[in-house]
C-alpha atoms as a PDB file:
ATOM      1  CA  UNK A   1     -67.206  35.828  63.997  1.00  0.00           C
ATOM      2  CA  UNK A   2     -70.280  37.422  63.013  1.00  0.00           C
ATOM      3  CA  UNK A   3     -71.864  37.872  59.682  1.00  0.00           C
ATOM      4  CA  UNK A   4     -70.083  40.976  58.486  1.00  0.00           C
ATOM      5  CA  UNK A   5     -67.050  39.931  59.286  1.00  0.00           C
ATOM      6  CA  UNK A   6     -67.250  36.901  57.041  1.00  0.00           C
ATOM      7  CA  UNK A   7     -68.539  39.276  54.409  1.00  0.00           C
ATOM      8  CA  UNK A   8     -65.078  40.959  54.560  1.00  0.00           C
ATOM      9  CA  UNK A   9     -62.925  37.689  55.113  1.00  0.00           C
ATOM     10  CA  UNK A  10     -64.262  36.230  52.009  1.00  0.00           C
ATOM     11  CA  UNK A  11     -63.994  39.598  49.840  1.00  0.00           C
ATOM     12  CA  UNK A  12     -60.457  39.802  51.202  1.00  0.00           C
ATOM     13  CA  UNK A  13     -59.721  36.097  50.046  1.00  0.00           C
ATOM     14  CA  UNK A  14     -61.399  36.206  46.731  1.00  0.00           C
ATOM     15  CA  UNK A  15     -59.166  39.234  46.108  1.00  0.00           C
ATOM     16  CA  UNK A  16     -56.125  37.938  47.274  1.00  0.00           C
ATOM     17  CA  UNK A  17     -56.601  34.567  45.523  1.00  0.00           C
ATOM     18  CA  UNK A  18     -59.084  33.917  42.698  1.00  0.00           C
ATOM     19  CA  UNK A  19     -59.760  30.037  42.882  1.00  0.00           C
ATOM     20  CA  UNK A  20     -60.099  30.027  46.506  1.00  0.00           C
ATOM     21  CA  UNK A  21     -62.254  26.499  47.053  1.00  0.00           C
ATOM     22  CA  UNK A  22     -65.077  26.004  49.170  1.00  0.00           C
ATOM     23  CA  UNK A  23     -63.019  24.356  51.478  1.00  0.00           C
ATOM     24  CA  UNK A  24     -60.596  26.304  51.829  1.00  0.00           C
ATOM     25  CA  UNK A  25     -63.129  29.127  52.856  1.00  0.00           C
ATOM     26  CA  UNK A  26     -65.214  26.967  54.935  1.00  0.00           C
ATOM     27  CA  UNK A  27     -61.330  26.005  57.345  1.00  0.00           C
ATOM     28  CA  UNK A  28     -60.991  29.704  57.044  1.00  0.00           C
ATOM     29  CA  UNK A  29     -64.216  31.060  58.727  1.00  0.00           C
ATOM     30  CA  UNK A  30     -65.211  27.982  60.787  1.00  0.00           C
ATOM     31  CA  UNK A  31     -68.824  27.480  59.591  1.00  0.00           C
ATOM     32  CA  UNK A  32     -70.747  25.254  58.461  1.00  0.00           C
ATOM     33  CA  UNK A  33     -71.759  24.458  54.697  1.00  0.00           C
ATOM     34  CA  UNK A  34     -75.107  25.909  54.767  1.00  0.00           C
ATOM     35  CA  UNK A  35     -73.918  28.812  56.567  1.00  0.00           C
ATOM     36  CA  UNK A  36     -71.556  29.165  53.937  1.00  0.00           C
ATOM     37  CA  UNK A  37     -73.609  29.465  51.089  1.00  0.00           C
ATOM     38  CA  UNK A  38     -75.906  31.187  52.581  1.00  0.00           C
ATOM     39  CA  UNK A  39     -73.225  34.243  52.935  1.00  0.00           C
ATOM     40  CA  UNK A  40     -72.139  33.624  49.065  1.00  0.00           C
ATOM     41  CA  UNK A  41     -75.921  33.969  48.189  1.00  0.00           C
ATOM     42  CA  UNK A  42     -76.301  36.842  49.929  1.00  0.00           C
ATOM     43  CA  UNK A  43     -73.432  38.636  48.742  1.00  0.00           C
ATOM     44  CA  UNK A  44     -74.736  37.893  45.299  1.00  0.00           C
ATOM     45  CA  UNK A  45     -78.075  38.451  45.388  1.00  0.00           C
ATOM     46  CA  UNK A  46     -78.318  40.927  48.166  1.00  0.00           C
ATOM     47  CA  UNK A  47     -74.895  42.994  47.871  1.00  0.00           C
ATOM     48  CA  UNK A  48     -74.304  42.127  43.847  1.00  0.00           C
ATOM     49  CA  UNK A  49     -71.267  40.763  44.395  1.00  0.00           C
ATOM     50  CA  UNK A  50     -70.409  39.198  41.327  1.00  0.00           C
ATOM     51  CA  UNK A  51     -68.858  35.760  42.689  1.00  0.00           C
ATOM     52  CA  UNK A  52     -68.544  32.966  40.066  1.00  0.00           C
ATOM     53  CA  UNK A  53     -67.720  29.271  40.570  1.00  0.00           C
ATOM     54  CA  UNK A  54     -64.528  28.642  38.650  1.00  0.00           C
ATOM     55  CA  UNK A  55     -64.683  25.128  37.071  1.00  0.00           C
ATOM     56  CA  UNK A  56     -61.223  24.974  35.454  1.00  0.00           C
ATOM     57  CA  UNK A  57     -59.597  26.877  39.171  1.00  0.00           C
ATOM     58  CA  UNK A  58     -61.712  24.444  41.350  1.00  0.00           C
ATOM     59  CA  UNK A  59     -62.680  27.359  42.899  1.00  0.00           C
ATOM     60  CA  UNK A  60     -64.807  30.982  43.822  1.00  0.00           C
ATOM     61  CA  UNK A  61     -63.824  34.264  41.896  1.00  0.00           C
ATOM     62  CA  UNK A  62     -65.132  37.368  41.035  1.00  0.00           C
ATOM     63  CA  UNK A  63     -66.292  38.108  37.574  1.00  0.00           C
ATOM     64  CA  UNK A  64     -67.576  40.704  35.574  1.00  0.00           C
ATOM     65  CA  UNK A  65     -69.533  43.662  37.354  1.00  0.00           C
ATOM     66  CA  UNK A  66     -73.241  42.780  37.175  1.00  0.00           C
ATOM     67  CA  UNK A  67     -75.749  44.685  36.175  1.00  0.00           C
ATOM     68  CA  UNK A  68     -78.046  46.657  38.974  1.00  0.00           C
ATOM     69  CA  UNK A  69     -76.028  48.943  42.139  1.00  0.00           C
ATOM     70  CA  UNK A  70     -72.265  48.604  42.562  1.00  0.00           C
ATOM     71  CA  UNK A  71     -70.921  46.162  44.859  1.00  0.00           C
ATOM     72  CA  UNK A  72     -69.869  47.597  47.695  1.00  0.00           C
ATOM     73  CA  UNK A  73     -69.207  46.556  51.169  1.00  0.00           C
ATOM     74  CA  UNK A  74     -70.804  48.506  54.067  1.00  0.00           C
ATOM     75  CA  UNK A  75     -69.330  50.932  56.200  1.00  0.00           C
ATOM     76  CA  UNK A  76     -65.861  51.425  57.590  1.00  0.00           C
ATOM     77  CA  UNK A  77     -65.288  47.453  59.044  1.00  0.00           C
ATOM     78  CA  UNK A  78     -62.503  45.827  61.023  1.00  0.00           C
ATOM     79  CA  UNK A  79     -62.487  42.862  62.265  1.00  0.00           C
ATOM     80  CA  UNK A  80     -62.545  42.219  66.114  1.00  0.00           C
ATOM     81  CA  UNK A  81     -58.390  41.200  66.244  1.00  0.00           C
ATOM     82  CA  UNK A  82     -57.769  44.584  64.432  1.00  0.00           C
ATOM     83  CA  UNK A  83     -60.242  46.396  67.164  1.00  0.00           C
ATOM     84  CA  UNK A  84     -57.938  45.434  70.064  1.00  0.00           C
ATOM     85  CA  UNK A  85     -54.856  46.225  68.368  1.00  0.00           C
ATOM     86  CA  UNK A  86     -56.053  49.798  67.353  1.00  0.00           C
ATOM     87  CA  UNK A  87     -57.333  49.843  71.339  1.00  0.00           C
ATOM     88  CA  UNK A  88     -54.292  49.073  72.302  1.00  0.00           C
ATOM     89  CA  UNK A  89     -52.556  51.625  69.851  1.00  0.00           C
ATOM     90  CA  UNK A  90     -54.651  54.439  71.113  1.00  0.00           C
ATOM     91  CA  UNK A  91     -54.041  53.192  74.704  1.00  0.00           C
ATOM     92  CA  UNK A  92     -50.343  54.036  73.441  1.00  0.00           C
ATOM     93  CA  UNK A  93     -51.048  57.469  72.092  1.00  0.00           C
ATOM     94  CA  UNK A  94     -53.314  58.104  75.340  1.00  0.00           C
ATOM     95  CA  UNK A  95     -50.511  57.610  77.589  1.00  0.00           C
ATOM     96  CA  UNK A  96     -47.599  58.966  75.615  1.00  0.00           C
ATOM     97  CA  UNK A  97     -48.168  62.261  77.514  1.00  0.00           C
ATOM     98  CA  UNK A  98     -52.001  61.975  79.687  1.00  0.00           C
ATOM     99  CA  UNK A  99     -54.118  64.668  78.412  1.00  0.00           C
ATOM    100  CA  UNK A 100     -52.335  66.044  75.510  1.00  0.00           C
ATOM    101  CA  UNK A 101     -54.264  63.817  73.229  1.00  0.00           C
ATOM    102  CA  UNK A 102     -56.945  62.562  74.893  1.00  0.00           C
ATOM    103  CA  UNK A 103     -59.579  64.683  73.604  1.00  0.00           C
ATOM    104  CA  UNK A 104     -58.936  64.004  70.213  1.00  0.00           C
ATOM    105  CA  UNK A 105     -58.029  60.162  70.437  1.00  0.00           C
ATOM    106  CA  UNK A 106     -61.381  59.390  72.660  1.00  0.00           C
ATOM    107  CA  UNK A 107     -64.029  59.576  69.797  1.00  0.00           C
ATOM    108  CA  UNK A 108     -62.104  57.280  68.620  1.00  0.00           C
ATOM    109  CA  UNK A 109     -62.201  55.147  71.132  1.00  0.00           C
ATOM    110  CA  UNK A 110     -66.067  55.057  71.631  1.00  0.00           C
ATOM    111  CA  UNK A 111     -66.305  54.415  68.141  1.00  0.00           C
ATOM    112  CA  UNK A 112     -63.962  51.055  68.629  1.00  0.00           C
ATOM    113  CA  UNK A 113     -66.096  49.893  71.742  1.00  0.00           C
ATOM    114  CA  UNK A 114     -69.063  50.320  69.667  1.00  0.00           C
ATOM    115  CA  UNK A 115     -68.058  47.921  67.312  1.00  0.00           C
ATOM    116  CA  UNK A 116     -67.006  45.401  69.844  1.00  0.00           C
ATOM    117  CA  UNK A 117     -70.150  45.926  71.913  1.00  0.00           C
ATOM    118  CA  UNK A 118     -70.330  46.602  75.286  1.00  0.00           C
ATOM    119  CA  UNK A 119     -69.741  42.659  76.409  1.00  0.00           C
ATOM    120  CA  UNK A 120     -66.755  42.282  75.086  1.00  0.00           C
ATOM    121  CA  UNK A 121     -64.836  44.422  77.527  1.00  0.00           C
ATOM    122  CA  UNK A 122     -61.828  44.386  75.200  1.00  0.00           C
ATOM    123  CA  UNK A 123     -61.145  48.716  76.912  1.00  0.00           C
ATOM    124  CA  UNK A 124     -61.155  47.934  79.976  1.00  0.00           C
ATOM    125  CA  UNK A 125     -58.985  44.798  79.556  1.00  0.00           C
ATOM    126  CA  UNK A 126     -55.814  46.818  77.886  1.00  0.00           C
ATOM    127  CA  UNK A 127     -56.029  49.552  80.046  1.00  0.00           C
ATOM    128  CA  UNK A 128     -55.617  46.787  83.004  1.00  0.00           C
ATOM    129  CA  UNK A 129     -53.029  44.798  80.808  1.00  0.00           C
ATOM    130  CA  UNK A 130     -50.816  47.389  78.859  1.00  0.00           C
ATOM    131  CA  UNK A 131     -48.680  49.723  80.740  1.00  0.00           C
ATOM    132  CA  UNK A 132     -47.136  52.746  79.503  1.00  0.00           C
ATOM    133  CA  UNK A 133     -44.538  54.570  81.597  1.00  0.00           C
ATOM    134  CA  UNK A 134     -43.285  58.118  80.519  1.00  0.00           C
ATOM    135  CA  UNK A 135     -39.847  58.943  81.807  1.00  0.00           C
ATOM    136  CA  UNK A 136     -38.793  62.140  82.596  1.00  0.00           C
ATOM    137  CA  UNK A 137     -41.551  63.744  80.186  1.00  0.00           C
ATOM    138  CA  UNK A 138     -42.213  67.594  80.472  1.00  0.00           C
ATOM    139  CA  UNK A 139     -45.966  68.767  80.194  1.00  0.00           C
ATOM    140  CA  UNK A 140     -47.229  70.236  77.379  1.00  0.00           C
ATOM    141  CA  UNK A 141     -49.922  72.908  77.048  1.00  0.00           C
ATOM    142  CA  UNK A 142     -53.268  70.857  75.022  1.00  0.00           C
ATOM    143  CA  UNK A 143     -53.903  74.153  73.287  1.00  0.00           C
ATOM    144  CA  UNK A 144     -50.592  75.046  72.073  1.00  0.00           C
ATOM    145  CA  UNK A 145     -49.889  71.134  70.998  1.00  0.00           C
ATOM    146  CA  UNK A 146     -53.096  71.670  68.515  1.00  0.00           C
ATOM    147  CA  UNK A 147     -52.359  74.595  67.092  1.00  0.00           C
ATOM    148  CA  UNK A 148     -48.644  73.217  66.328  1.00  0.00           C
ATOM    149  CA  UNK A 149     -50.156  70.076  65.102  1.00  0.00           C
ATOM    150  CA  UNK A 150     -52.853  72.153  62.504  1.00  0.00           C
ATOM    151  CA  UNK A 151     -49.938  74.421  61.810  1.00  0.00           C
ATOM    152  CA  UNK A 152     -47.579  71.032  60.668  1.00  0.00           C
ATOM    153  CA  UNK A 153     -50.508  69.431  58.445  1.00  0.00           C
ATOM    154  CA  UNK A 154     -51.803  72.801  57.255  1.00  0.00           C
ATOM    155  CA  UNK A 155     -48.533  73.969  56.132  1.00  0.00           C
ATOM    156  CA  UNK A 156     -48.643  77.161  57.857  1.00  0.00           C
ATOM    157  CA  UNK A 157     -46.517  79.458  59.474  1.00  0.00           C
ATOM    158  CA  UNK A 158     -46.639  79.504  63.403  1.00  0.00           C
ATOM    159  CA  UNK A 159     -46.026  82.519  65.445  1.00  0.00           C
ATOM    160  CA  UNK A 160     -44.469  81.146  68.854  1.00  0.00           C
ATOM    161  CA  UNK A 161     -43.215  82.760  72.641  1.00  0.00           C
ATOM    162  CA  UNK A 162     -40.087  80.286  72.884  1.00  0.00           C
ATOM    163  CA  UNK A 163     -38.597  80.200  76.530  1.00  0.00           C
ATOM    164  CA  UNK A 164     -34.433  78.941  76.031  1.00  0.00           C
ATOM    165  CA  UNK A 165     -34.216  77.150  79.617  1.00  0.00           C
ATOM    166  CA  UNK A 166     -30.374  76.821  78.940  1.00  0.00           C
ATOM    167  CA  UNK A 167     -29.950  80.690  78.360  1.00  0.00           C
ATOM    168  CA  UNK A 168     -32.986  81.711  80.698  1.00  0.00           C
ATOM    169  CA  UNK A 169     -34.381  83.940  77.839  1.00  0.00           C
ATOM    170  CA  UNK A 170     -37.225  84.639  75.895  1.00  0.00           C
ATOM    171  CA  UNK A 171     -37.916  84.987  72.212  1.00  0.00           C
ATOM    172  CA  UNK A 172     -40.711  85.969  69.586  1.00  0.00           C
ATOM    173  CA  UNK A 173     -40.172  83.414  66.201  1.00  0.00           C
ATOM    174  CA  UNK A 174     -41.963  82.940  63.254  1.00  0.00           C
ATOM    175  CA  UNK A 175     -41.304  79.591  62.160  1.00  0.00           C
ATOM    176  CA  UNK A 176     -42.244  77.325  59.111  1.00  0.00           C
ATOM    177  CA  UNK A 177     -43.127  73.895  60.874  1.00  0.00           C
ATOM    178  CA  UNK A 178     -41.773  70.570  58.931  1.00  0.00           C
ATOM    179  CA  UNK A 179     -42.567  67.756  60.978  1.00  0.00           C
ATOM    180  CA  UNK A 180     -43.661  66.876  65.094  1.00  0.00           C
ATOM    181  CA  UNK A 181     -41.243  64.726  66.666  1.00  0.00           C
ATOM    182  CA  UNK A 182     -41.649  62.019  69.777  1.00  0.00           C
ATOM    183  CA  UNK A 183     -38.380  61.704  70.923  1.00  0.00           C
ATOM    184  CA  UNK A 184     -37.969  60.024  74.531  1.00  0.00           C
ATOM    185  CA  UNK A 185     -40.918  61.361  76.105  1.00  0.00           C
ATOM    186  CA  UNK A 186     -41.233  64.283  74.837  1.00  0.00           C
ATOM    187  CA  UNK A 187     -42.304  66.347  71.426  1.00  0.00           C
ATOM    188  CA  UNK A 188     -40.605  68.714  69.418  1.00  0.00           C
ATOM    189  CA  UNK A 189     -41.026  70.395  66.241  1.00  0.00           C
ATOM    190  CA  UNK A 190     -38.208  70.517  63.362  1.00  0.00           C
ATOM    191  CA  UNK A 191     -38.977  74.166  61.658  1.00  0.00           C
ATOM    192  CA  UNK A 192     -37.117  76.896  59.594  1.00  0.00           C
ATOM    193  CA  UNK A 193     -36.739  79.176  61.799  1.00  0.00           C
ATOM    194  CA  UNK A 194     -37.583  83.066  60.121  1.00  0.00           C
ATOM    195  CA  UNK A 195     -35.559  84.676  62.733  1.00  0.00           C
ATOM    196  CA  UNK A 196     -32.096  82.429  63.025  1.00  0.00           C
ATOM    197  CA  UNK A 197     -32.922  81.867  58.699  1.00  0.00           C
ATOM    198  CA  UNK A 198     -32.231  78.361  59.182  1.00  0.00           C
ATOM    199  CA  UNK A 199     -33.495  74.928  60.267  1.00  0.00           C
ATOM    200  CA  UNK A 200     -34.105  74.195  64.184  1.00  0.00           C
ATOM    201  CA  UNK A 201     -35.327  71.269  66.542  1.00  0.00           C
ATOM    202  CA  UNK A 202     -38.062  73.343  69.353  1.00  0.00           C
ATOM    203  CA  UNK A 203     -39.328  71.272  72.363  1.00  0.00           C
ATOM    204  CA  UNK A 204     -42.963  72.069  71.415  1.00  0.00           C
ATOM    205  CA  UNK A 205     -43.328  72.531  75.648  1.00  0.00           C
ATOM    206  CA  UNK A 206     -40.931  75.492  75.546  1.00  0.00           C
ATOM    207  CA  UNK A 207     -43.470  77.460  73.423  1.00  0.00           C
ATOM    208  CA  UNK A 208     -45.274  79.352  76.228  1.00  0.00           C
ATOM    209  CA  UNK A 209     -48.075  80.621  73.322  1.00  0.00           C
ATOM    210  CA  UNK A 210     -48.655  79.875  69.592  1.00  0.00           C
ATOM    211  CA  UNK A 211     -50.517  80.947  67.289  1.00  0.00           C
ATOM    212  CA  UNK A 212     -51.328  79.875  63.362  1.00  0.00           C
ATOM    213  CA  UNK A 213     -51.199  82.913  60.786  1.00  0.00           C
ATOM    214  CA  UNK A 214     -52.021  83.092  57.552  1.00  0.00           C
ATOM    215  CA  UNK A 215     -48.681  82.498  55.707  1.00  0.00           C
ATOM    216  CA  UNK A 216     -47.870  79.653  54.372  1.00  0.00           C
ATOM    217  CA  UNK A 217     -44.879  77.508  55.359  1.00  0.00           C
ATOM    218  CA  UNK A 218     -41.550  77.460  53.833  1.00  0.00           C
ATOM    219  CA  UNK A 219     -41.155  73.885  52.337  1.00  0.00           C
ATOM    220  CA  UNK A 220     -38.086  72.264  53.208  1.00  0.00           C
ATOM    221  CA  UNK A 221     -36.972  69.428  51.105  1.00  0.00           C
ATOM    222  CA  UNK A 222     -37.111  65.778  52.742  1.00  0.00           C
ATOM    223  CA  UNK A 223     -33.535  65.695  51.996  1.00  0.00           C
ATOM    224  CA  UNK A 224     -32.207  68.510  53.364  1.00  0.00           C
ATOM    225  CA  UNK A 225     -33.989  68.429  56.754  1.00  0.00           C
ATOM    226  CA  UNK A 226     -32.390  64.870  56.905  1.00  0.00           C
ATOM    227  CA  UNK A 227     -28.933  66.406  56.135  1.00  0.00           C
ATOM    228  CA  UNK A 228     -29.146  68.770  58.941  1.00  0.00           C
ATOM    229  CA  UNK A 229     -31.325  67.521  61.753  1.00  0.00           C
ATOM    230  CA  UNK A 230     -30.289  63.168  61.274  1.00  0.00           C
ATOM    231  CA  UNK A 231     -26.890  64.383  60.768  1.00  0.00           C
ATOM    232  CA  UNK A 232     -26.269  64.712  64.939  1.00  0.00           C
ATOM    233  CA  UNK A 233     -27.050  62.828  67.628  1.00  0.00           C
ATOM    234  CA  UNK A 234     -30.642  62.500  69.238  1.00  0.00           C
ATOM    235  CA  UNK A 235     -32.162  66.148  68.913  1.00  0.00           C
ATOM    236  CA  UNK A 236     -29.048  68.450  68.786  1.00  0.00           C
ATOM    237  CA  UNK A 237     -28.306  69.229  65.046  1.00  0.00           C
ATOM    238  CA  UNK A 238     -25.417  70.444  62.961  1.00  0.00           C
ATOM    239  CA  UNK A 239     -23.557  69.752  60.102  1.00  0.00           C
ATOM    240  CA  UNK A 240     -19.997  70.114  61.331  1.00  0.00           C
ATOM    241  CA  UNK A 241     -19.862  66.194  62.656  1.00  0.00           C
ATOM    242  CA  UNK A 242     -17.265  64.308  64.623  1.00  0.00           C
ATOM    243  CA  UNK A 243     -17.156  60.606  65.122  1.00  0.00           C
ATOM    244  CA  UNK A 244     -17.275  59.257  69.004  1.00  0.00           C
ATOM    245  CA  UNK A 245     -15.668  56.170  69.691  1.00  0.00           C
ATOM    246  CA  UNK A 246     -16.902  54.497  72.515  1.00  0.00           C
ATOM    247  CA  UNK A 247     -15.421  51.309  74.607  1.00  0.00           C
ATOM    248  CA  UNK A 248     -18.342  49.046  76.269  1.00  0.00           C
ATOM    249  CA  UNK A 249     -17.256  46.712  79.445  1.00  0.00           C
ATOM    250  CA  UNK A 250     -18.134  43.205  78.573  1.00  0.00           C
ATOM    251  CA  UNK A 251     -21.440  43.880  81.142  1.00  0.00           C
ATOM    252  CA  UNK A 252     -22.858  46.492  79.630  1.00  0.00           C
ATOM    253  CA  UNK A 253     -21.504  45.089  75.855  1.00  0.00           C
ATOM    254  CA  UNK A 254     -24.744  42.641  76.386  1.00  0.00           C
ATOM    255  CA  UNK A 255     -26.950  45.762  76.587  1.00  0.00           C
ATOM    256  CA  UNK A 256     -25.513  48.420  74.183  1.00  0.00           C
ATOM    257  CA  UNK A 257     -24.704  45.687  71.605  1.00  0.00           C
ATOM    258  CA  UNK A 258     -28.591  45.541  70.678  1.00  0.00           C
ATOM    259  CA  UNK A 259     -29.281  48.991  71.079  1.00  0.00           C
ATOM    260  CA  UNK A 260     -29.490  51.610  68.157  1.00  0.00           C
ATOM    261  CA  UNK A 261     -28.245  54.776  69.407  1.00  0.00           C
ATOM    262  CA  UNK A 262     -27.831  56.418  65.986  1.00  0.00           C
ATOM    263  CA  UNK A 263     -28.450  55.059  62.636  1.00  0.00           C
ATOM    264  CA  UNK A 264     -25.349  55.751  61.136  1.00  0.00           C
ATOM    265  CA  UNK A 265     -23.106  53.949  63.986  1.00  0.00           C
ATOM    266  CA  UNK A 266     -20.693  51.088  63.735  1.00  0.00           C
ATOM    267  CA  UNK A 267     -20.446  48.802  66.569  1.00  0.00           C
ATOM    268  CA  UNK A 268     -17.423  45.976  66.598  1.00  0.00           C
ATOM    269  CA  UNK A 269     -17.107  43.401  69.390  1.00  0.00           C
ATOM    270  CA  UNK A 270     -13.918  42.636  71.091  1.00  0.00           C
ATOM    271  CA  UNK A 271     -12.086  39.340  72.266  1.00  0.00           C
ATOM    272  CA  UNK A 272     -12.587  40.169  75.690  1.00  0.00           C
ATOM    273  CA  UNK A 273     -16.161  40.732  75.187  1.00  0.00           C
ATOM    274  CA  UNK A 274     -16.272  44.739  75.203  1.00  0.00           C
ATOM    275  CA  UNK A 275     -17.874  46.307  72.642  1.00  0.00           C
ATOM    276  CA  UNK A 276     -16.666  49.043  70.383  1.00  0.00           C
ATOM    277  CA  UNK A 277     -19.464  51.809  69.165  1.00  0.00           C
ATOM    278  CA  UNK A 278     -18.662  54.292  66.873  1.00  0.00           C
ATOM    279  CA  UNK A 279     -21.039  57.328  65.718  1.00  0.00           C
ATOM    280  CA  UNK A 280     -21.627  60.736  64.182  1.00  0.00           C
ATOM    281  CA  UNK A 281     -22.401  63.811  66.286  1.00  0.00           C
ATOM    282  CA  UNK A 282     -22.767  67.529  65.899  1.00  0.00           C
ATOM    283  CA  UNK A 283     -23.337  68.380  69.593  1.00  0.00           C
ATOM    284  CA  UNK A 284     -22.302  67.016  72.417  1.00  0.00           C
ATOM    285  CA  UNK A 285     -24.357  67.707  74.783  1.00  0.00           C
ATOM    286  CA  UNK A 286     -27.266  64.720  74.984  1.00  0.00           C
ATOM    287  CA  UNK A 287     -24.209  62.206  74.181  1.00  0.00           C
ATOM    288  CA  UNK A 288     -22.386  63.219  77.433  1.00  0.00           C
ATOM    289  CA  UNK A 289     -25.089  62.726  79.203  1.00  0.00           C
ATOM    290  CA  UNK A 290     -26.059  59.011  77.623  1.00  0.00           C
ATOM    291  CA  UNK A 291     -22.094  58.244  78.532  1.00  0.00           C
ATOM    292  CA  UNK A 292     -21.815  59.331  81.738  1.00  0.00           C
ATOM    293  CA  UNK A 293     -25.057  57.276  82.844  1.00  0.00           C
ATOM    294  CA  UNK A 294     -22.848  54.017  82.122  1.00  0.00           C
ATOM    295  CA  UNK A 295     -20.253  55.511  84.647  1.00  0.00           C
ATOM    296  CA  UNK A 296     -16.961  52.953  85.095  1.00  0.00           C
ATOM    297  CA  UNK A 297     -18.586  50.723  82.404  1.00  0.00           C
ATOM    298  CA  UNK A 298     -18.015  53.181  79.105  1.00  0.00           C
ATOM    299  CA  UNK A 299     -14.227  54.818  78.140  1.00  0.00           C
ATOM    300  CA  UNK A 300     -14.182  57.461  75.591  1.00  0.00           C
ATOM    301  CA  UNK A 301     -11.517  56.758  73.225  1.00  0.00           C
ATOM    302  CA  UNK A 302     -12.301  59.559  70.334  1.00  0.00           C
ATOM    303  CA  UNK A 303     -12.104  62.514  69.761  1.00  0.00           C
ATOM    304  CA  UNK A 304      -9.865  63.680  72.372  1.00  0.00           C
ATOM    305  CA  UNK A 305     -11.848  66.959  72.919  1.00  0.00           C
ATOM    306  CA  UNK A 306     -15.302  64.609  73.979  1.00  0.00           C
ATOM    307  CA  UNK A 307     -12.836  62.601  76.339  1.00  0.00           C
ATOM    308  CA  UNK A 308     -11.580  65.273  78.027  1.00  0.00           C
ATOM    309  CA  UNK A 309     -15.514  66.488  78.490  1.00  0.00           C
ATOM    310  CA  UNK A 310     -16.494  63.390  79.714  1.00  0.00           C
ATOM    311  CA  UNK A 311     -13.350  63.104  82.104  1.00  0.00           C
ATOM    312  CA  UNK A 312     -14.368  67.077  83.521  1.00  0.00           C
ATOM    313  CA  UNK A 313     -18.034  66.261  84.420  1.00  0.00           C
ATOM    314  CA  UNK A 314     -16.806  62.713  86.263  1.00  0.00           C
ATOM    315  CA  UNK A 315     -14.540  64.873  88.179  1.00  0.00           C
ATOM    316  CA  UNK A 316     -16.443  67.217  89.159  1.00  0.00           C
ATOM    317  CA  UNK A 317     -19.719  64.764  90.034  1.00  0.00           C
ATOM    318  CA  UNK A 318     -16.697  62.620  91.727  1.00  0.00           C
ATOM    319  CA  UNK A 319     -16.031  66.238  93.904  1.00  0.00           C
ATOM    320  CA  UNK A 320     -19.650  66.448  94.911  1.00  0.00           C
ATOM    321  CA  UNK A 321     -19.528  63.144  96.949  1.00  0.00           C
ATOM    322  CA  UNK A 322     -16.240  64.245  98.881  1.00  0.00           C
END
């Protein structure tokens, strides 16, 4: 490691444990005695650190503030292990949805390769080594993502064109933003919603234009967006909920058995190796469609309104191969 980045292991350790011994700094940073105390010299004399030899602790701690300029470390510092994982992070946000962040995130990025220097090829390597693969995610508009995102953190009130794909019909909202979402793929936006007067989920890539006013957001309280949009399941919200009771075959038991798929649910295994998951939802709507991709290996045993759903749509995607 190089020079700084002992600087910063030692401050860390002195502050973490006063006493910390000369060997036990020297195992940590893998140097030699001279270079050792060389570094504590220099972050005495040079930085005015004020690091004391602790006779009775057997070891190095910092003292009183010493006369002279503060001590300070320079700069914003991480070490090189904390460089790749923020590469790799932004490699994540990157590739979440390509372009939507990308101009934002890549200053970023040329400011981590900077600080690994150009030899260390630590880019290049997670690009080749991490893979990220969006499934089934809709493209959003760059522009209109911003001004949702300013409009979130600025705690304004967005002005949106909202396209319903379900009803094939177009709106003009105001909304109060609360909070983005990443939900499988795709973002959406929990706001109050000026024109409905209550609290709605919008895929931010059905907004065909927004644009930030001057009005400031209606707050929501924490706990009452929880009680209304974590009360369903997945991003359909309600507060009249029913409880589904699912049976797993002993096959897919393996899978669903380790899978959250709300985080209210209740999940029992059987003697015969099926598994039994139970959990809250207000609409039905992305829950049929998470059942019916387990075909023969899922029964709906409550309510009997969701079974007989369930039943319909195998029926009629049984009629389609006839």
């Amino acid at each position: 490691m190089d020079r700084t980045e002992r600087f910063y292991r030692i401050d860390q350790r002195l502050h973490a444990s006063p006493g910390a011994s000369f060997a036990r700094l020297l195992e940590e940073l893998g140097v030699s005695r001279a270079q050792l105390k060389r570094d504590l010299a220099y972050m005495r004399d040079r930085l005015n650190a004020p690091i004391e030899f602790d006779r009775d602790a057997g070891g190095y701690r910092y003292g009183e503030p010493q006369d002279g300029p503060r001590y300070e470390l320079p700069g914003l510092w991480f070490s090189a292990d904390e460089v790749h994982a923020l590469l790799t992070m932004q490699h994540l946000l990157v590739n979440l949805e390509p372009g939507l962040l990308t101009p934002h995130v890549k200053p970023l990025l040329q400011r981590l390769s900077a600080i690994l220097g150009s030899r260390d090829g630590a880019k290049d390597e997670v690009g080749r080594r991490v893979r990220v693969i969006p499934l089934q995610a809709r493209r959003s508009n760059v522009e209109q993502f911003s001004v949702v995102a300013r409009a979130v953190l600025k705690r304004r009130q967005l002005a949106v064109d909202h396209y319903n794909r379900a009803e094939d019909r177009r709106t003009t909202r105001t909304l109060s933003p609360q909070r983005l979402v990443h939900y499988r793929d795709n973002w959406y936006l929990d706001a109050y919603c000026h024109l409905r007067e209550g609290l709605r989920s919008f895929s931010v890539d059905a907004f065909e234009a927004a644009r930030l006013t001057d009005e400031p957001a209606r707050e929501v309280p924490d706990a009452e967006l929880d009680a209304f949009l974590k009360s369903g399941y997945g991003i359909f919200t309600g507060r009249d909920v029913e409880w589904a009771k699912l049976r797993f075959s002993p096959t897919a038991a393996r899978w669903v058995a380790r899978q959250t798929w709300h985080g209210k649910q209740r999940g029992t295994g059987e003697d015969d190796g099926s598994y039994v998951l139970e959990l809250p939802y207000a609409d039905d709507r992305e829950l049929v469609g998470d059942i019916l991709r387990f075909g023969s290996d899922v029964e709906v045993l409550a309510p009997p309104a969701l079974r007989d759903r369930v039943a319909a749509e195998l029926t009629k995607a049984a009629q389609r191969y006839r």
